[in-house]
Protein backbone atom coordinates (compact mmCIF):
# COMPACT_ATOMS: atom_id res chain seq x y z
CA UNK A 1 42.31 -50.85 49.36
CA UNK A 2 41.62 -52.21 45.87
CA UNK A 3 43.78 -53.75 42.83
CA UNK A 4 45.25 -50.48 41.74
CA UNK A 5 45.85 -48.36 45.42
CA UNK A 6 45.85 -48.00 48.68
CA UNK A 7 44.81 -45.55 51.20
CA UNK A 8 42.41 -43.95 53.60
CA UNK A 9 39.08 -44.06 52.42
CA UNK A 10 36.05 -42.13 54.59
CA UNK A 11 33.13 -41.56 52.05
CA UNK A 12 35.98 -40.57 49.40
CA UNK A 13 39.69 -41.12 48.76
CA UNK A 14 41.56 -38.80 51.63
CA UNK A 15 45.18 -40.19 51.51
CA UNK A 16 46.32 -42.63 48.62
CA UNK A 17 49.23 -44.65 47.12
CA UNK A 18 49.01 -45.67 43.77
CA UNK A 19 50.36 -48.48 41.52
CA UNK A 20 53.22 -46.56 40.13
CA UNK A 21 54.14 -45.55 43.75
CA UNK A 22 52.96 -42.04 43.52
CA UNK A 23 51.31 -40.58 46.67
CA UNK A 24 48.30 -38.17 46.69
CA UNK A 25 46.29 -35.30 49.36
CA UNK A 26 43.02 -34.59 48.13
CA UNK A 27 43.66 -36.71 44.52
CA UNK A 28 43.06 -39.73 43.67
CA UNK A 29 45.52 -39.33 40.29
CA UNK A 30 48.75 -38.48 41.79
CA UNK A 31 50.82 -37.31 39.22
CA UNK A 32 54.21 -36.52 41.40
CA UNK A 33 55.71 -38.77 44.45
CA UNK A 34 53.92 -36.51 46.65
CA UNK A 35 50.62 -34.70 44.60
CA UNK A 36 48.56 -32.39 47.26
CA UNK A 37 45.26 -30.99 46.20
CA UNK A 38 44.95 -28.27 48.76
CA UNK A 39 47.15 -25.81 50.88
CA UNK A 40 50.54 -27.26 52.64
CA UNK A 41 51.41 -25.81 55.70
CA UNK A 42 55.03 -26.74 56.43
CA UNK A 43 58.19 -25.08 58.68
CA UNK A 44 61.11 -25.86 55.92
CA UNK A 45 61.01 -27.56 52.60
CA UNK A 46 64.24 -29.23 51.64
CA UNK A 47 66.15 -31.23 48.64
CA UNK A 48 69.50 -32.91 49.04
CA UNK A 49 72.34 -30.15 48.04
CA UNK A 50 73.09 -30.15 44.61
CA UNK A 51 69.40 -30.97 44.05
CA UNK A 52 67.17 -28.42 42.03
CA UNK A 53 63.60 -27.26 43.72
CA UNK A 54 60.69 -27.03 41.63
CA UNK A 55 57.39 -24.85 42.74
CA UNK A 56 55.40 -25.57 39.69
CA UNK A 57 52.08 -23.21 39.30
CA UNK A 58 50.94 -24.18 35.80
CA UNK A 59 47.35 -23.98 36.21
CA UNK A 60 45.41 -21.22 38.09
CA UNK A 61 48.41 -19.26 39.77
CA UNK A 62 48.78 -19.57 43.56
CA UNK A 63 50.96 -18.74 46.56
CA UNK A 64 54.36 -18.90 48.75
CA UNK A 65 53.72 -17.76 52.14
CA UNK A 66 55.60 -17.39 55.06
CA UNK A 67 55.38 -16.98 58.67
CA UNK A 68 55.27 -13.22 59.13
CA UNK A 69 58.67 -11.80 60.15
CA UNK A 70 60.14 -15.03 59.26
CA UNK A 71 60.80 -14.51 55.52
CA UNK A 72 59.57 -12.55 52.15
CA UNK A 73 56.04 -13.11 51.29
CA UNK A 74 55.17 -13.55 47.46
CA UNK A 75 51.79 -12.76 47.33
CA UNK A 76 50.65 -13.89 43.70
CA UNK A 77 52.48 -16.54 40.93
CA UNK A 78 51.35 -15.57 37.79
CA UNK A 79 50.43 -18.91 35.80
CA UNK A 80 51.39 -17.30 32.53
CA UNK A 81 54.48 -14.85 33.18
CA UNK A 82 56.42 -13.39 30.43
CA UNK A 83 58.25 -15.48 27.70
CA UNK A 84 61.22 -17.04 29.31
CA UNK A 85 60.63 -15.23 32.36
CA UNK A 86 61.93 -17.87 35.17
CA UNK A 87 59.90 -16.02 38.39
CA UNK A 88 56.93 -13.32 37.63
CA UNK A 89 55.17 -11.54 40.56
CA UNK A 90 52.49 -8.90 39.84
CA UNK A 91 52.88 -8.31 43.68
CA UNK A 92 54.75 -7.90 46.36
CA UNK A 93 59.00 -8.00 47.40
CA UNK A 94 61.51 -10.35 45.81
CA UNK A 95 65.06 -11.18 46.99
CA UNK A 96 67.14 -13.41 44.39
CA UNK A 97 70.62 -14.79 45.25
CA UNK A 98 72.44 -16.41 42.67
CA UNK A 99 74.80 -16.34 39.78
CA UNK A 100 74.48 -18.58 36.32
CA UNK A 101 77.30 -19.65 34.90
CA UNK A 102 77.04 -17.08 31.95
CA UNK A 103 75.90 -14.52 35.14
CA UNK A 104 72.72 -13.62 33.28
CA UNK A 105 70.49 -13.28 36.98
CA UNK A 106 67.84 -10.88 36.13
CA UNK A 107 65.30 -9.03 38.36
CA UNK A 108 62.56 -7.32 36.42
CA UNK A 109 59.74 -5.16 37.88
CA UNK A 110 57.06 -3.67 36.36
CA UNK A 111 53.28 -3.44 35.08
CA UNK A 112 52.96 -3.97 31.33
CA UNK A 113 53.56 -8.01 30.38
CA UNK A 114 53.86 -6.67 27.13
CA UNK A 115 57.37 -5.24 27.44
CA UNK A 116 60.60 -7.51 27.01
CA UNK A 117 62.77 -8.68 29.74
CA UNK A 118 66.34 -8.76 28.39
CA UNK A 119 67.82 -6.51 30.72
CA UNK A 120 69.91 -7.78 33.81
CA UNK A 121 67.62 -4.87 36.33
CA UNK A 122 64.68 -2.99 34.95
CA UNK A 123 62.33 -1.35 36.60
CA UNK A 124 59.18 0.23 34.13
CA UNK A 125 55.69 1.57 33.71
CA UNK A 126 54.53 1.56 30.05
CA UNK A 127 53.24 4.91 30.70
CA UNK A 128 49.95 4.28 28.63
CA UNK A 129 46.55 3.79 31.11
CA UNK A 130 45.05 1.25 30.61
CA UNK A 131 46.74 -0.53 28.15
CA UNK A 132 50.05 -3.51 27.98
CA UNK A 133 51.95 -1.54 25.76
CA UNK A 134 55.48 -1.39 25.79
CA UNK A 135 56.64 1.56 22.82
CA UNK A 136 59.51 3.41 24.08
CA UNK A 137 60.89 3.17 26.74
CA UNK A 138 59.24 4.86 30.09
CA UNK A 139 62.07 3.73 32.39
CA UNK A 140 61.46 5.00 36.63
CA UNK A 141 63.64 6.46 39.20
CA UNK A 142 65.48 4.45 41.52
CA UNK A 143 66.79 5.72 45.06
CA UNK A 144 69.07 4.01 46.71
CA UNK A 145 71.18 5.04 49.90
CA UNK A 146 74.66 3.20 48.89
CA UNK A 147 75.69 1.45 46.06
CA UNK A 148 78.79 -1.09 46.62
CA UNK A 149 79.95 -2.94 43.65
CA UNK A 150 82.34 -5.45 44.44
CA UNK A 151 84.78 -7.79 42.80
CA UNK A 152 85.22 -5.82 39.56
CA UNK A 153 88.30 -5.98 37.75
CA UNK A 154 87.86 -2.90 36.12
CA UNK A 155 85.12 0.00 36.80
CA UNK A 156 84.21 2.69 34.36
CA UNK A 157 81.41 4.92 34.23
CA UNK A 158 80.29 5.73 30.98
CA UNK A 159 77.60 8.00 29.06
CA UNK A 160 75.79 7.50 26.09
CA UNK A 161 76.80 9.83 23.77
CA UNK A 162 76.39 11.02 19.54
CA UNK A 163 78.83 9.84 17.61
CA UNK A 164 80.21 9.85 13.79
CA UNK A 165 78.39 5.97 12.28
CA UNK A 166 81.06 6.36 9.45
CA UNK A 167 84.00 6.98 12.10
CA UNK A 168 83.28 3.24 12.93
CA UNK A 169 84.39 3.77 16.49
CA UNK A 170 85.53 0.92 18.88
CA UNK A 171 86.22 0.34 22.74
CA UNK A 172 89.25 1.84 23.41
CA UNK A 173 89.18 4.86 21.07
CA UNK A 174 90.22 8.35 22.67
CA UNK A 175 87.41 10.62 21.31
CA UNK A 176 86.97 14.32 20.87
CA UNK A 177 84.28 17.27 19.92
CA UNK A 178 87.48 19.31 17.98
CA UNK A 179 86.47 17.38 14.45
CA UNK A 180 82.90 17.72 15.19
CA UNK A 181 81.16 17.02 11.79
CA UNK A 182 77.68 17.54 12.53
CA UNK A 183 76.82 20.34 15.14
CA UNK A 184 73.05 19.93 15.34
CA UNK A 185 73.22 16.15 17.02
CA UNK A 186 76.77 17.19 18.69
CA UNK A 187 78.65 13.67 16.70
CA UNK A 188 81.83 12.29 18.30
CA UNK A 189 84.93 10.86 16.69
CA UNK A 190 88.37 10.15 17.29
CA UNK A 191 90.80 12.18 18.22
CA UNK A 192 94.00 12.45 16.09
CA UNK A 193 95.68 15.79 17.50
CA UNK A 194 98.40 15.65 20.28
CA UNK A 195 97.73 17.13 23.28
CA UNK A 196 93.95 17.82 22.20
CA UNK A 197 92.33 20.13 24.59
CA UNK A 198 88.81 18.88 23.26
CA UNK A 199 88.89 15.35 24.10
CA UNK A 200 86.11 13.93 25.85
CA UNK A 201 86.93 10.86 26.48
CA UNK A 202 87.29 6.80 25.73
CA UNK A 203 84.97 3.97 24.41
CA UNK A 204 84.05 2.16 27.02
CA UNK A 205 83.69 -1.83 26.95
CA UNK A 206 81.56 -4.20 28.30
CA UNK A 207 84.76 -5.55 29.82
CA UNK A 208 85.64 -2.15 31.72
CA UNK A 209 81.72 -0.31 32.08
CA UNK A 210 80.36 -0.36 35.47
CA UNK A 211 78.16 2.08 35.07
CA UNK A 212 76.42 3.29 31.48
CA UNK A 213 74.00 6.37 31.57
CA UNK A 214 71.53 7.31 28.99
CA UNK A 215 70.93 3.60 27.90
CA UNK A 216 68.28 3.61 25.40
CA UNK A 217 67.27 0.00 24.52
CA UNK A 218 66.16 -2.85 26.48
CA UNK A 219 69.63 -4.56 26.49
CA UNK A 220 72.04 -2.75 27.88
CA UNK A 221 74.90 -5.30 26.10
CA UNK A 222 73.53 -3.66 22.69
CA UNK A 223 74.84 0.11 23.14
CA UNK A 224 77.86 -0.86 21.61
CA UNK A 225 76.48 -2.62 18.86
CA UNK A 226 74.41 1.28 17.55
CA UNK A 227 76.48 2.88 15.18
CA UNK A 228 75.65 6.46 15.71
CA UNK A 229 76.17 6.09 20.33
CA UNK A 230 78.44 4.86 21.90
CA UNK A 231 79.11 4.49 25.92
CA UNK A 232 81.74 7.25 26.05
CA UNK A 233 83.92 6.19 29.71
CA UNK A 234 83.96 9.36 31.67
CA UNK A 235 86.13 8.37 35.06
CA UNK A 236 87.54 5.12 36.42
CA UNK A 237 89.62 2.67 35.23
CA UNK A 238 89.45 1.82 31.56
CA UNK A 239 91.21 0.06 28.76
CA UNK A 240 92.83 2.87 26.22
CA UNK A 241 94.22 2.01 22.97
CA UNK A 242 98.02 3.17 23.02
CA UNK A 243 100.97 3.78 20.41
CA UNK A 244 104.98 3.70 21.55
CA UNK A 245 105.00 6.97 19.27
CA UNK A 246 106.60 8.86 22.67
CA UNK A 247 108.27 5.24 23.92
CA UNK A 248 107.24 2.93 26.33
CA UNK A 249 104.27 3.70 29.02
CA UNK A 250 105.36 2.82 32.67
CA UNK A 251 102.66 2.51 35.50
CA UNK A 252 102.25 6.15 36.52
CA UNK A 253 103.03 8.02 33.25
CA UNK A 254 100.41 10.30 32.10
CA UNK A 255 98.85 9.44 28.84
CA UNK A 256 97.15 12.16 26.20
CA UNK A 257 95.86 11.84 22.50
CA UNK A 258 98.22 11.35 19.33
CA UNK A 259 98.19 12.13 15.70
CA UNK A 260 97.44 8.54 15.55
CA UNK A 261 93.73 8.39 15.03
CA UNK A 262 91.87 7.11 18.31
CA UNK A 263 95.32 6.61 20.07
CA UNK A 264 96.65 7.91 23.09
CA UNK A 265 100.52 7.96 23.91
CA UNK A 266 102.65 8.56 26.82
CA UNK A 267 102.59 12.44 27.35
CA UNK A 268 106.50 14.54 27.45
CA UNK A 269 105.36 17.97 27.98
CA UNK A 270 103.09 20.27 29.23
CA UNK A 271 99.19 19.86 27.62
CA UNK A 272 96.07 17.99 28.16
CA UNK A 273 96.70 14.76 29.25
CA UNK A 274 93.94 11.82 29.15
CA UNK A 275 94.70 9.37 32.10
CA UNK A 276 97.61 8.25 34.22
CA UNK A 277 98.89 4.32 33.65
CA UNK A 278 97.76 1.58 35.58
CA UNK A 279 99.65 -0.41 33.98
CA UNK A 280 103.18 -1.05 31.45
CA UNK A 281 103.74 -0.92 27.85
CA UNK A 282 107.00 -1.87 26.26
CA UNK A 283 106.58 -2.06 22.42
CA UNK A 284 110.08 -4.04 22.43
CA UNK A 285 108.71 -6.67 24.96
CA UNK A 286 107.90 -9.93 23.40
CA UNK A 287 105.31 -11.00 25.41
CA UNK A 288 103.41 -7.83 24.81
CA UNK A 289 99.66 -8.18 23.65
CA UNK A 290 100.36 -5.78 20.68
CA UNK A 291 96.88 -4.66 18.39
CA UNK A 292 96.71 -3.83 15.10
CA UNK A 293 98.03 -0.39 14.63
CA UNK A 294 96.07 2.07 11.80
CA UNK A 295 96.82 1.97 8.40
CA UNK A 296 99.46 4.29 7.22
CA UNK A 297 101.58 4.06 10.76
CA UNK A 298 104.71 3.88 10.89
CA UNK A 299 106.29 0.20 10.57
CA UNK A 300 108.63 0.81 13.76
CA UNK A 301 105.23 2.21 16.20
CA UNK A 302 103.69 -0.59 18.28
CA UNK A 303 100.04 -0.51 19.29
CA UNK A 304 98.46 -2.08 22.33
CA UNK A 305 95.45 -1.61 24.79
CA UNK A 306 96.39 -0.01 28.07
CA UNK A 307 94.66 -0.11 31.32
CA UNK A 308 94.77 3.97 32.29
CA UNK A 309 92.62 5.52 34.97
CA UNK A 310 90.92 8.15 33.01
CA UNK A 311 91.16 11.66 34.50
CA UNK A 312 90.83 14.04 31.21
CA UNK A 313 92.51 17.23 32.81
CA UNK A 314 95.16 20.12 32.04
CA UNK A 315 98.69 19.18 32.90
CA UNK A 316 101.63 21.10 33.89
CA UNK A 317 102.09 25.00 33.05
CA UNK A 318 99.75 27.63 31.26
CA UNK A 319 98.37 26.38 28.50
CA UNK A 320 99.96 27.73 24.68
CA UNK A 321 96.57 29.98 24.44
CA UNK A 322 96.56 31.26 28.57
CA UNK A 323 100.59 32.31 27.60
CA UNK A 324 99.69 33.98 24.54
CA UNK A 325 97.01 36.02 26.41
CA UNK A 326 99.69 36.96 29.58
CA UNK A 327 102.16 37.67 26.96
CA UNK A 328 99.68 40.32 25.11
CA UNK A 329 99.11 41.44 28.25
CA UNK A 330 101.82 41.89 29.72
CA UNK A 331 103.47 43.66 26.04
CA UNK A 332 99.99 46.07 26.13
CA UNK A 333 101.06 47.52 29.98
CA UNK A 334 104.74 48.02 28.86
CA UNK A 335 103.67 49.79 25.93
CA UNK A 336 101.30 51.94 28.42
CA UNK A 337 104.87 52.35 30.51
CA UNK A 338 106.32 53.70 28.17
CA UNK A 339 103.79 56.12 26.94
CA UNK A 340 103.99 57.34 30.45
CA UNK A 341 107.41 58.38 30.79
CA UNK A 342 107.09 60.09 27.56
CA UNK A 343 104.89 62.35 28.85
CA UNK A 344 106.68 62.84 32.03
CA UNK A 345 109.81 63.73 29.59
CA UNK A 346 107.38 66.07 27.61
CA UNK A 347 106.52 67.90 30.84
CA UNK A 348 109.84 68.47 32.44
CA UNK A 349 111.08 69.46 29.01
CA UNK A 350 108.07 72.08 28.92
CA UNK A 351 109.14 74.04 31.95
């Protein structure tokens, strides 16, 4: 014991309290309550709930082991992980349960520390030997035997696709190839033809998108933000923008594309329809959520965002093209008919 601690001593400090109350293993600075200098072997670890646990491996990396076939073993702690990275293995399996407020949880793995971490799951290999480089993007596979998502609200899945920049496009616009304005990078834009037969489909939103294909940059939450690609929803349940040009939209209804530019309406007749109605849209209701309709609509036509379940498919009859074609067909074999009985006549007559 002297004036500033106490302890065990045994030809050097083993086991020490100091002045401030600090305890130290293998130290004789403590700088925490508890300050080991050496490997703890221990069954649980535990804070009070509510508490937050800190495994702090500032200096020289180290290790979280556990008893083998009694929990995931993290076989390296980098000292000097990627900017704002909050856990960074460069081996072995990690399991992470738990949502932020602002549910930004992230799980990154890969092999170049050069590449960012602003996705929500990545997995990467910079594709350059020997090097930390992270240009373009050199995304790998994942397998996976079932995928449940759970809890959503709304579930799209959507594609990256070309679209018009100067169309300007937003969630919620009913696009199409018909007014295709450049055919080498195959642009999108919005529809504005009833009953188009060459819609492909809606903006998707972050709200709605479940699934995106083809992302591109490191932050998925960006796609919408690129002016020339957009997430283009392709099946599921996603928010359409709507017009009362054919009246109110009841659950069930089938909805198809307008002459209102990126709006869909409820469909009266026969022709390509868009989705079916999840959901009700009375433009006389005054609790409606009504948007802002295009410019040059008509004053009476109400606008609003409509929850549809997109199924882009051919409804009812023949289409105006299929009838055309049985019609011309049907017009050549009559005209064959009657070639046919006048040659009969010509024979009979001819005896």
């Amino acid at each position: 014991m002297n004036s500033t601690k106490i302890g065990i001593y045994n030809t050097a400090w083993r086991l020490i309290v100091d002045s401030s109350g600090n305890g130290g293993i293998g130290t004789t600075n403590p700088g925490y309550a508890l300050d080991v200098n050496g490997g703890v072997n221990a069954l649980t670890i535990q804070t009070p709930e509510l508490r937050t646990t800190t495994l702090d491996f500032t200096t020289g990396g180290g290790e979280i082991q556990s008893v083998a076939n009694f929990g995931t073993q993290i076989s390296h702690v980098d000292p000097n992980p990627l900017n704002n990275t909050s856990l960074y293995v460069t081996a072995g399996y990690i399991a992470l349960d738990g949502v932020t407020s602002d549910h930004n949880a992230m799980i990154y793995l890969g092999d170049s520390a050069g590449c960012p971490t602003s996705s929500w799951f990545r997995i990467e290999n910079n594709g350059t030997s020997g090097t930390a480089s992270c240009t373009g993007n050199h995304f790998q596979d994942l397998a996976v035997g079932k995928l449940y998502l759970t809890s959503l609200q709304y579930a799209d899945i959507a594609e990256i696709m070309n679209v018009n920049p100067s169309a300007h496009l937003e969630s919620g616009d009913i696009v199409t190839s018909s007014r295709e304005v450049n055919a080498s990078s195959n642009q999108l834009q919005q529809s504005n033809t009833v009953y188009d037969s060459s819609v492909v489909g809606v903006v998707s939103s972050p709200q709605t998108a479940t699934m995106v294909l083809g992302i591109n940059g490191s932050d998925p939450a960006n796609e919408w933000n690129v002016a020339d690609k957009k997430p283009i929803a392709l099946t599921g349940k996603v928010l359409v923008k709507v017009s009362s040009t054919n009246g109110p939209i009841a659950k069930g209804d089938l909805v198809t594309t307008s002459s209102i530019s990126g709006f869909g309406m409820k469909a009266t007749q026969n022709g390509q329809i868009v989705g079916k109605a999840l959901a009700d849209f009375d433009p006389n209701s005054k609790t409606e959520k009504f948007i802002n309709c295009p410019s040059g609509t008509p004053s009476q036509i109400k606008c609003a965002q409509l929850l549809i379940f997109l199924n882009i498919t051919w409804q009812g009859g023949l289409s105006s093209q299929n009838t055309n074609l049985l019609q011309a067909q049907i017009n050549n074999q009559q005209t064959e008919i009657e070639d046919l009985k006048q040659q009969i006549q010509n024979l009979q007559s001819s005896k």
